[in-house]
C-alpha atoms as a PDB file:
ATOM      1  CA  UNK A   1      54.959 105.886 -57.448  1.00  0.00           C
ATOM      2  CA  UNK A   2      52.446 104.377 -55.464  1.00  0.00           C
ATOM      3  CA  UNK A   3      53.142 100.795 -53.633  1.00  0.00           C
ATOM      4  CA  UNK A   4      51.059  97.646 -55.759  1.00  0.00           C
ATOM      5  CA  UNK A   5      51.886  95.230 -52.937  1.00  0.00           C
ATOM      6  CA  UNK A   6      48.458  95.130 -51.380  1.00  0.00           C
ATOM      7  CA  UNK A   7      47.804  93.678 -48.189  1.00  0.00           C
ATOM      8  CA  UNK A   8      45.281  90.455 -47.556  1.00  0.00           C
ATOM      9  CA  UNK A   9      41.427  91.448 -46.924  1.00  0.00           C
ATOM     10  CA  UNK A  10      40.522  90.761 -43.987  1.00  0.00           C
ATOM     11  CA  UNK A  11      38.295  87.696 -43.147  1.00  0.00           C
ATOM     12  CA  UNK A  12      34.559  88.518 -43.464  1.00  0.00           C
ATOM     13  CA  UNK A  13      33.082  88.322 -40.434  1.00  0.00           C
ATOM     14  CA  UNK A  14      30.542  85.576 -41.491  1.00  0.00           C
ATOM     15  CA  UNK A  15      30.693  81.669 -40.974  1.00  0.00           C
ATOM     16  CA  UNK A  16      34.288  80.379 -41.021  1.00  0.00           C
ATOM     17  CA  UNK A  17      35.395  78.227 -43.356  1.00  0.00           C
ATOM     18  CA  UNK A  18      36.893  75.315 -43.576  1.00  0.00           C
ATOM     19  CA  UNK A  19      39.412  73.689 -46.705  1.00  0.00           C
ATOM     20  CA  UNK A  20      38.212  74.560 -50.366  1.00  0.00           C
ATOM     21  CA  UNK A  21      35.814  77.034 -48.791  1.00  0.00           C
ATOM     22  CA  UNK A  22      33.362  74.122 -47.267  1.00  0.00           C
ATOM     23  CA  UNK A  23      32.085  75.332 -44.097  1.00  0.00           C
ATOM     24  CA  UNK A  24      33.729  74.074 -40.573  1.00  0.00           C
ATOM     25  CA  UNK A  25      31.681  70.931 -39.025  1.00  0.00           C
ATOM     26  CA  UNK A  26      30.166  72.403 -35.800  1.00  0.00           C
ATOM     27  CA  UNK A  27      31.941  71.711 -32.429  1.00  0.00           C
ATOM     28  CA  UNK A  28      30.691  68.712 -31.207  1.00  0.00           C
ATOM     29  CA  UNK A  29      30.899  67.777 -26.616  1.00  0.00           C
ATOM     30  CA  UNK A  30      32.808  64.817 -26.665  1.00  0.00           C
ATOM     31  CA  UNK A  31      31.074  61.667 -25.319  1.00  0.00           C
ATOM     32  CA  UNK A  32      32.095  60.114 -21.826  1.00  0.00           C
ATOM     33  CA  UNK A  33      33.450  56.881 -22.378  1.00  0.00           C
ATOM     34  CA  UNK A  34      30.846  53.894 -20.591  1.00  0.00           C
ATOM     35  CA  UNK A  35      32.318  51.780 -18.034  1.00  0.00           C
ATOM     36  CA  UNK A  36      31.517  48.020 -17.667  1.00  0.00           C
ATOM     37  CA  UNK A  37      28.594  47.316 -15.441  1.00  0.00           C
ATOM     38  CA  UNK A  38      26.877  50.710 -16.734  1.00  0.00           C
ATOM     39  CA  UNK A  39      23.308  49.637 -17.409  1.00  0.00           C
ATOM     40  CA  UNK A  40      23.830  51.990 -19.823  1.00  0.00           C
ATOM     41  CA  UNK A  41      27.077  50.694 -21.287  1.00  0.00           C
ATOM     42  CA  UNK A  42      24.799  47.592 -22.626  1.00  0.00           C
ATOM     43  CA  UNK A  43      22.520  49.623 -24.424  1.00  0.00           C
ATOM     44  CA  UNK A  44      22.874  50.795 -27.963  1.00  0.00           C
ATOM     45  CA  UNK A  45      20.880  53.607 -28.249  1.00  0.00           C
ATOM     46  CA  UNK A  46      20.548  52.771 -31.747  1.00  0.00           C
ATOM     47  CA  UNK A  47      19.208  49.586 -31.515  1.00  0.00           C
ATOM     48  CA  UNK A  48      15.444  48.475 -31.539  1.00  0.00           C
ATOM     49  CA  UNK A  49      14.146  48.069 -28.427  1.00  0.00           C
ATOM     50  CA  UNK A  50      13.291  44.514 -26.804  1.00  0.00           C
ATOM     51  CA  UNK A  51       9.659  43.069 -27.374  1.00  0.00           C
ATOM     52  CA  UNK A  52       7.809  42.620 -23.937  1.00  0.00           C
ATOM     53  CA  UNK A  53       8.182  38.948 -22.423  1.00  0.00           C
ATOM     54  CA  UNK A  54       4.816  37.164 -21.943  1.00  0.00           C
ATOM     55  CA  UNK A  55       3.241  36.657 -19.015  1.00  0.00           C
ATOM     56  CA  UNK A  56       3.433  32.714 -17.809  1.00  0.00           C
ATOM     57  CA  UNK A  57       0.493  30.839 -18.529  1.00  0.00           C
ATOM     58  CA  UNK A  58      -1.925  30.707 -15.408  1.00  0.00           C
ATOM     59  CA  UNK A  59      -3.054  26.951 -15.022  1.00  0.00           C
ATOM     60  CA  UNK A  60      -7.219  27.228 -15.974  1.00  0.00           C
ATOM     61  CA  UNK A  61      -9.548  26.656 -12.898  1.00  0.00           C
ATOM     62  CA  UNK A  62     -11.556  23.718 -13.140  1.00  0.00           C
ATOM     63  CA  UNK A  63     -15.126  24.358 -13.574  1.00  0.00           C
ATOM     64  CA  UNK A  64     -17.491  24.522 -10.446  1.00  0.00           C
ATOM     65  CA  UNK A  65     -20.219  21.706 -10.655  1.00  0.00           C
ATOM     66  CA  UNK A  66     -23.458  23.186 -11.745  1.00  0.00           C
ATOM     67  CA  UNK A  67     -25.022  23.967  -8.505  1.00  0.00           C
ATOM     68  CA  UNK A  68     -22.061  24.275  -6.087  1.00  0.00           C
ATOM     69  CA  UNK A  69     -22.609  20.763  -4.997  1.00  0.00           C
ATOM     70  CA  UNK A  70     -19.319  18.862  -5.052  1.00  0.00           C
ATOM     71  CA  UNK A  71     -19.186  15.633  -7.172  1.00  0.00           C
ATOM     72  CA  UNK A  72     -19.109  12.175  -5.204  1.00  0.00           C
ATOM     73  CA  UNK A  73     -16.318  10.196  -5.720  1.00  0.00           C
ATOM     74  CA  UNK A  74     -15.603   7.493  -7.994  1.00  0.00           C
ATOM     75  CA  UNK A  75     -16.729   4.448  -6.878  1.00  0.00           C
ATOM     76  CA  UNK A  76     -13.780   1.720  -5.763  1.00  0.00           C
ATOM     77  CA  UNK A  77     -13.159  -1.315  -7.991  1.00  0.00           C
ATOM     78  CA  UNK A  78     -14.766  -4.426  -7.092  1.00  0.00           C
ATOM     79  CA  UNK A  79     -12.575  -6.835  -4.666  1.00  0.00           C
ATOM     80  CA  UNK A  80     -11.708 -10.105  -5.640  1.00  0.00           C
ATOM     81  CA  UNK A  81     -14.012 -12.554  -5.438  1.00  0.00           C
ATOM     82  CA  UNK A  82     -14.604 -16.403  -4.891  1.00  0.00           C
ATOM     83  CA  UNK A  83     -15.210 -18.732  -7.682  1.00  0.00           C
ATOM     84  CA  UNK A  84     -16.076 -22.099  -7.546  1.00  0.00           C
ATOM     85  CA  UNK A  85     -13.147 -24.156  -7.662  1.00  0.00           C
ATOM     86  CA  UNK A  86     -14.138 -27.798  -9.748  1.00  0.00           C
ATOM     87  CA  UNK A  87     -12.159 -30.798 -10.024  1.00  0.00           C
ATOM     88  CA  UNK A  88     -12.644 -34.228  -9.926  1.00  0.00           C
ATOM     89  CA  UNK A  89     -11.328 -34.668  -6.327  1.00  0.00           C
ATOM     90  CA  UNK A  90     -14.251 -32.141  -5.495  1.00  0.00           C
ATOM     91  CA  UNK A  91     -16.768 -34.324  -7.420  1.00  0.00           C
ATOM     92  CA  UNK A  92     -16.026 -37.275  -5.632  1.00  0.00           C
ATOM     93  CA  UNK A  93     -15.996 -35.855  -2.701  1.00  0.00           C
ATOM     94  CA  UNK A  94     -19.559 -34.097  -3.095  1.00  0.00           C
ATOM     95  CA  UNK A  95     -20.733 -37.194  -4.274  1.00  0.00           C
ATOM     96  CA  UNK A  96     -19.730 -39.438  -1.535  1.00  0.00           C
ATOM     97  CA  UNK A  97     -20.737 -36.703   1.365  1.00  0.00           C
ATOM     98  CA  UNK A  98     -23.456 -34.801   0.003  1.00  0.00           C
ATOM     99  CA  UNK A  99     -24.285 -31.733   1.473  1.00  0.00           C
ATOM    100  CA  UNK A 100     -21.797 -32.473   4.032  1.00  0.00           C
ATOM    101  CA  UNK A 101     -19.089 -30.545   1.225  1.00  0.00           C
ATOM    102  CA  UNK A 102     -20.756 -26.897   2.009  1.00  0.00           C
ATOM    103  CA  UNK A 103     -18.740 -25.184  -0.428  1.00  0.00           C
ATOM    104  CA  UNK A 104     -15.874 -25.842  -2.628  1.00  0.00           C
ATOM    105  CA  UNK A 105     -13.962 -22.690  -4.145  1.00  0.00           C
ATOM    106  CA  UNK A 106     -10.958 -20.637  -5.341  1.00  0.00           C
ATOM    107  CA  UNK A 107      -9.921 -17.520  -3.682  1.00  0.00           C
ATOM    108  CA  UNK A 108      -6.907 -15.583  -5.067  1.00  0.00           C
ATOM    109  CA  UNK A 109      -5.652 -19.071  -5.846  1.00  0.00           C
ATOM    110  CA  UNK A 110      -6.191 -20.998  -3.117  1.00  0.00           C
ATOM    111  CA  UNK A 111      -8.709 -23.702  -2.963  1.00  0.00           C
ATOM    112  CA  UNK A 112     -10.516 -24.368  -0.389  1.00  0.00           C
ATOM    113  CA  UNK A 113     -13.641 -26.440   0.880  1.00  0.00           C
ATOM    114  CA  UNK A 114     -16.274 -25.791   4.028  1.00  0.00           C
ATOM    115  CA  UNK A 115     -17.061 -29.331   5.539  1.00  0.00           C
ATOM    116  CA  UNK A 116     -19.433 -30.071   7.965  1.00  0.00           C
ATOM    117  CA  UNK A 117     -17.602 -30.369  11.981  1.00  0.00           C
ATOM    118  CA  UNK A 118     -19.065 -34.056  11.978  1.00  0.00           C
ATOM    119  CA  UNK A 119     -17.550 -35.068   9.358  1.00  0.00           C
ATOM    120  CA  UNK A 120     -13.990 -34.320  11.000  1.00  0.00           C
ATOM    121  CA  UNK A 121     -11.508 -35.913  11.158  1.00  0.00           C
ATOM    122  CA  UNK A 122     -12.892 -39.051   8.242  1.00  0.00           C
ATOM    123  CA  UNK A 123     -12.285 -35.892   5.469  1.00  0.00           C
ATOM    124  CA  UNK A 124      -8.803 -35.498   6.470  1.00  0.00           C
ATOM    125  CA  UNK A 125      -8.258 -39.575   6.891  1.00  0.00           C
ATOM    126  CA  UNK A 126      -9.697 -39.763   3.089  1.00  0.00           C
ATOM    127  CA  UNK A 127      -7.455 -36.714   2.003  1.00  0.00           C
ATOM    128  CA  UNK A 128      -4.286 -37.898   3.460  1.00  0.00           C
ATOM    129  CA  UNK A 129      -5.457 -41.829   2.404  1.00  0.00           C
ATOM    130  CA  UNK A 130      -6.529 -41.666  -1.078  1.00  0.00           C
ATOM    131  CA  UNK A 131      -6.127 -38.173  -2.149  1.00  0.00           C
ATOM    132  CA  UNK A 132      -2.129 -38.279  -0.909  1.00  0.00           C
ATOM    133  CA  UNK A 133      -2.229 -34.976   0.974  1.00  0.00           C
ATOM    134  CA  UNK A 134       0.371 -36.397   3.473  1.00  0.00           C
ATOM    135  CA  UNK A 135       1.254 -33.062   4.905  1.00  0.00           C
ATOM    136  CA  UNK A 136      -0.227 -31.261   7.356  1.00  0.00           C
ATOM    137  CA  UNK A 137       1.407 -27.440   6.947  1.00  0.00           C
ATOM    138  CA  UNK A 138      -0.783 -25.851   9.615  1.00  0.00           C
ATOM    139  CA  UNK A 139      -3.746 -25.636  11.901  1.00  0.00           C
ATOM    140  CA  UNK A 140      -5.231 -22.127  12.766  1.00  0.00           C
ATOM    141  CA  UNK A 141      -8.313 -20.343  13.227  1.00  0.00           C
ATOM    142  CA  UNK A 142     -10.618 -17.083  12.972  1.00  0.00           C
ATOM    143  CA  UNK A 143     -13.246 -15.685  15.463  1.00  0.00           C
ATOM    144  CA  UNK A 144     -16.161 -13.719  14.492  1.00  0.00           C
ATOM    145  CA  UNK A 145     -18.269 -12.591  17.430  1.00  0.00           C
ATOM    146  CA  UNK A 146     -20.595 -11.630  15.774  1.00  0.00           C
ATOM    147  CA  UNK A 147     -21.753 -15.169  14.168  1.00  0.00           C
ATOM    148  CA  UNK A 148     -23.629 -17.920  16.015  1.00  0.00           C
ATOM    149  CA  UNK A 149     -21.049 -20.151  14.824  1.00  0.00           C
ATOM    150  CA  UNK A 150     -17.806 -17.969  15.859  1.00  0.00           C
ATOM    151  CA  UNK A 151     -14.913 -19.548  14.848  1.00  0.00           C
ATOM    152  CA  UNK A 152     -13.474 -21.139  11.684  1.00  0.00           C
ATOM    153  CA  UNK A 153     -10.836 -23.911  12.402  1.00  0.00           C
ATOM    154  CA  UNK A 154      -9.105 -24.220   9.080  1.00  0.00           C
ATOM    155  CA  UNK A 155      -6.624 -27.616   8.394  1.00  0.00           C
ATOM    156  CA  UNK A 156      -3.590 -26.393   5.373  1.00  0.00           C
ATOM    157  CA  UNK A 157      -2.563 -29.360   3.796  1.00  0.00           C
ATOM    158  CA  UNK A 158       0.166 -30.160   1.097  1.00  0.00           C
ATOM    159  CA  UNK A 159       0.347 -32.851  -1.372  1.00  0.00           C
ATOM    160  CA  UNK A 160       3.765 -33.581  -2.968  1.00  0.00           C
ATOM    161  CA  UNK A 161       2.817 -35.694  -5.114  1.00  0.00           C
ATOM    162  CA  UNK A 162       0.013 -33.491  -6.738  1.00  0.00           C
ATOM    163  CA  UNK A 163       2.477 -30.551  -6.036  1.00  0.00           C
ATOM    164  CA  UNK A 164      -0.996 -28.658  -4.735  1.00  0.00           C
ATOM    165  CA  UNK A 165      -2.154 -26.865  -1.311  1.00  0.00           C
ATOM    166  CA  UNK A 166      -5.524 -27.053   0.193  1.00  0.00           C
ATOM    167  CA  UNK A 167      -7.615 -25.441   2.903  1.00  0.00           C
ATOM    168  CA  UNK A 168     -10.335 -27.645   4.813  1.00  0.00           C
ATOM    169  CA  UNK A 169     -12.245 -25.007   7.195  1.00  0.00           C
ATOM    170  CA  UNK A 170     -15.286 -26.069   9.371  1.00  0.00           C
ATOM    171  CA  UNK A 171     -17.158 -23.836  11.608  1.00  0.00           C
ATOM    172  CA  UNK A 172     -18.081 -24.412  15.323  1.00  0.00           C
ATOM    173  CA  UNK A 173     -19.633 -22.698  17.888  1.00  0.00           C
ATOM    174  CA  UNK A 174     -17.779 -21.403  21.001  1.00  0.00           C
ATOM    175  CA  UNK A 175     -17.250 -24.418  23.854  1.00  0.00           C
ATOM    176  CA  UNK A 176     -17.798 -26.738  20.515  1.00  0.00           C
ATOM    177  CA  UNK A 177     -14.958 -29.680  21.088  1.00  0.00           C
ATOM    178  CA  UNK A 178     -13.030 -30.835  17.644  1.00  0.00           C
ATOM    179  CA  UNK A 179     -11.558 -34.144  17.106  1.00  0.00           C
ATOM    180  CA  UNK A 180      -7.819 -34.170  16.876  1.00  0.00           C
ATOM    181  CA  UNK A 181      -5.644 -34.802  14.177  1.00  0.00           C
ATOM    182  CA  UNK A 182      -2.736 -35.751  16.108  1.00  0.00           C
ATOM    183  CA  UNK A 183      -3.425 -39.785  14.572  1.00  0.00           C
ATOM    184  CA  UNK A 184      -3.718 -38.094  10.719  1.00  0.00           C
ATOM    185  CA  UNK A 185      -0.469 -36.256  11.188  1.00  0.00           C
ATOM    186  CA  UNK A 186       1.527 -35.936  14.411  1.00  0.00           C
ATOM    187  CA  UNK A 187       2.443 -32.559  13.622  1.00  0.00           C
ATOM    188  CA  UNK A 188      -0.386 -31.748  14.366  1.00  0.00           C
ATOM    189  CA  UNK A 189       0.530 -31.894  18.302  1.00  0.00           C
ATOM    190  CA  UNK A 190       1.851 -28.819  18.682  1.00  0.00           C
ATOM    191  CA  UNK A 191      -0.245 -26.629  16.048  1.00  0.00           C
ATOM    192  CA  UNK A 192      -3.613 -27.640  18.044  1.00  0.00           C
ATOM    193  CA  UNK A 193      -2.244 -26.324  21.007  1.00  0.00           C
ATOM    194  CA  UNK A 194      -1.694 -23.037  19.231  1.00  0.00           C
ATOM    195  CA  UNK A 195      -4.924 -22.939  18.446  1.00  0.00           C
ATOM    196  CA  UNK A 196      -6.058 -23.646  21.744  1.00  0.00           C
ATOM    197  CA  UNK A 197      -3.671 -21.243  23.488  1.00  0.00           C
ATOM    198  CA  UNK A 198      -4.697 -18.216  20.978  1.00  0.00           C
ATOM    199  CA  UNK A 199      -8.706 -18.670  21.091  1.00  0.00           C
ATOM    200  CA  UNK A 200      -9.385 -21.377  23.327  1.00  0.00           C
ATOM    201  CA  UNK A 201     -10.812 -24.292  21.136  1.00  0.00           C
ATOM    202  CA  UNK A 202     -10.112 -27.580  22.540  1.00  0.00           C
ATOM    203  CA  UNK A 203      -9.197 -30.611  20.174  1.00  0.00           C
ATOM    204  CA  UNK A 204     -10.607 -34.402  21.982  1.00  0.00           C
ATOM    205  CA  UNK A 205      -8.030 -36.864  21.753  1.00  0.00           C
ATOM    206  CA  UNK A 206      -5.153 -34.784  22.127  1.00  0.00           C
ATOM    207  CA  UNK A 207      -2.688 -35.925  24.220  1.00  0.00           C
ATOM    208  CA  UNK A 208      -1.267 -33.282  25.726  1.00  0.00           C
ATOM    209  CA  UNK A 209      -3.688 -30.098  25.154  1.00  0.00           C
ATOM    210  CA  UNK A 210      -2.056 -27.496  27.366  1.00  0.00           C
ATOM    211  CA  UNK A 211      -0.510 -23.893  26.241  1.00  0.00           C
ATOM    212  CA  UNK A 212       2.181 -23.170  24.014  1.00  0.00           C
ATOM    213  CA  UNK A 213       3.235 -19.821  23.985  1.00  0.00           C
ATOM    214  CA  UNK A 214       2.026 -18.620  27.265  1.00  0.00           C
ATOM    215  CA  UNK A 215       2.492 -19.010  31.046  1.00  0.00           C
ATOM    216  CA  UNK A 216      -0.129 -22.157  32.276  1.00  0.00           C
ATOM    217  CA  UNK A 217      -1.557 -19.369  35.160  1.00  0.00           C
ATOM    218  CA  UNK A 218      -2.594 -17.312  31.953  1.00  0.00           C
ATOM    219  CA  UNK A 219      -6.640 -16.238  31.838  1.00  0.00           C
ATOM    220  CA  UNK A 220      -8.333 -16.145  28.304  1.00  0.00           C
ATOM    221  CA  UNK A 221      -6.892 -16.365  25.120  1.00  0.00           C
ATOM    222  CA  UNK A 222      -5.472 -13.478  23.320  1.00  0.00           C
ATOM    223  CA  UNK A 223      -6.397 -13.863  19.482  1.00  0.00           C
ATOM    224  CA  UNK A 224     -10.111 -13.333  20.611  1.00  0.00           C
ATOM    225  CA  UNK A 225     -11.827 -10.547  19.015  1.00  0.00           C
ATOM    226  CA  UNK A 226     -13.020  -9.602  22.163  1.00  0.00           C
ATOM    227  CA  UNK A 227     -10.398 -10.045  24.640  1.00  0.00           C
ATOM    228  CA  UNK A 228      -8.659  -7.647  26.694  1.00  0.00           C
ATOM    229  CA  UNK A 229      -5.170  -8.349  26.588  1.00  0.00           C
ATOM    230  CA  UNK A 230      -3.792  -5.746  27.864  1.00  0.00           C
ATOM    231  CA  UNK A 231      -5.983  -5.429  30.880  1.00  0.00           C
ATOM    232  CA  UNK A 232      -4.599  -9.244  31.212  1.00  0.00           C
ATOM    233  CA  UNK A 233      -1.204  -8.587  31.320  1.00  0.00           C
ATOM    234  CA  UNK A 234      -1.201  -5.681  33.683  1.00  0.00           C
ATOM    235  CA  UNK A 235      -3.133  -8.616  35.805  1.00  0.00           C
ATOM    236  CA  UNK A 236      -0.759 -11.605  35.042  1.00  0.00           C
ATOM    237  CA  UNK A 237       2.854  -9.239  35.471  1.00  0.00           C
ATOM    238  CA  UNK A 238       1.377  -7.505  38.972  1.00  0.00           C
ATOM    239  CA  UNK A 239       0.484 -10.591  40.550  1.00  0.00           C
ATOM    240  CA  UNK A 240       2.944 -12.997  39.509  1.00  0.00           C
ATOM    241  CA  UNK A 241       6.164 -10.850  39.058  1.00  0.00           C
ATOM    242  CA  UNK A 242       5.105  -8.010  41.139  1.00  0.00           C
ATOM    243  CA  UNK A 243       5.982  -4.916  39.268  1.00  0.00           C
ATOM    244  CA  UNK A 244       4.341  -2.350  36.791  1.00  0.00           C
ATOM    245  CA  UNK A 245       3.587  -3.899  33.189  1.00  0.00           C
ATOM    246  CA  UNK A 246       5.409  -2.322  30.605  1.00  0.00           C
ATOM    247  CA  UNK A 247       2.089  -1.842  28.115  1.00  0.00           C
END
């Protein structure tokens, strides 16, 4: 009697399957793992690649001036300037001296007036007198070679009892002698010998016009626009201390 228990088929020899007959998934390499620092480890390969940055902006030339001639530059903003300075102490003035008041006028805030060298010192005896300028603050002076009349001699005065500052400038010529105001105000001593020291201008009735600031043997005086001083002082130190200046 022949055997019934058959034996299993063999498998067919085509694709293999997997559970419920559903083919096997194929073999797949497995993936390295990425390490940190990989510039690839920071990339999803899936993922949409950056937009490009934009260039910076370039800053835009200016345009060349039609020609190639360069533009001149702007012109510089007027100075201050003088104005005339009016009050009644000016009016009475100008109308007891006449043209003997030059000019009268305001400069930054100052005041100031340009009287005639003869009428020195009887403008300072009326200011101190009757327009109470009872302080003399200082006494100085400016050269200009250049002038026929070189120097200004310019009187500051104060008034405390107006609570105002003035300026009374004359002009002279060089060698031209100025009356002292030493009787006006006796402070006055010491800043006309300043003056005289620096550029030479001697005051008459002074009592004691001599230098200030430097030795008596001293030649010419050193606020001159055109005065050598150092030449001078290589001079003065050789013959009277008998060494090398230090200029």
């Amino acid at each position: 009697m022949p055997d019934e228990t058959k034996s299993p088929p063999p498998p067919p020899t085509g694709e293999p399957k997997g559970p419920a007959g559903a083919p096997n998934a194929p073999s797949v390499e497995p993936v390295p793992a990425k390490k940190p620092g990989d510039p690839a480890a920071t990339t999803d390969p899936a993922a949409p690649a950056a937009p490009p940055k934009p260039a910076p902006p370039t800053a835009a030339k200016p345009a060349e001036p039609a020609g190639g001639h360069t533009p001149a530059p702007p012109a510089k903003p007027a100075g201050p300037a003088a104005v005339a300075w009016d009050s009644e102490m000016v009016c009475k003035l100008k109308g007891q001296y006449g043209s003997g008041i030059g000019e009268a006028s305001t400069y930054l805030g100052q005041n100031y007036m340009v009287v005639d060298s003869s009428l020195i010192p009887e403008i300072l005896h009326v200011l101190r007198d009757q327009e109470e300028f009872d302080y003399c603050v200082d006494i100085t002076a400016l050269h200009y070679p250049q002038r026929e009349k070189q120097f200004d001699v310019i009187w500051i005065l104060y008034s405390f009892a107006r609570n105002q500052r003035i300026r009374v400038k004359t002009l002279i010529a060089d060698g031209e002698i100025v009356p002292s105001a030493v009787k006006i105000w006796p402070t006055a001593n010491w800043l006309e010998r300043e003056v005289y020291d620096m550029f030479g201008i001697r005051f008459d009735g002074h009592p004691d016009l001599k230098r200030i600031l430097l030795p008596d043997g001293w030649k010419g005086h050193p606020l001159r626009k055109d005065y050598g001083i150092i030449q001078q002082d290589n001079e003065w130190v050789q013959i009277n201390l008998g060494i090398e200046s230090g200029q």
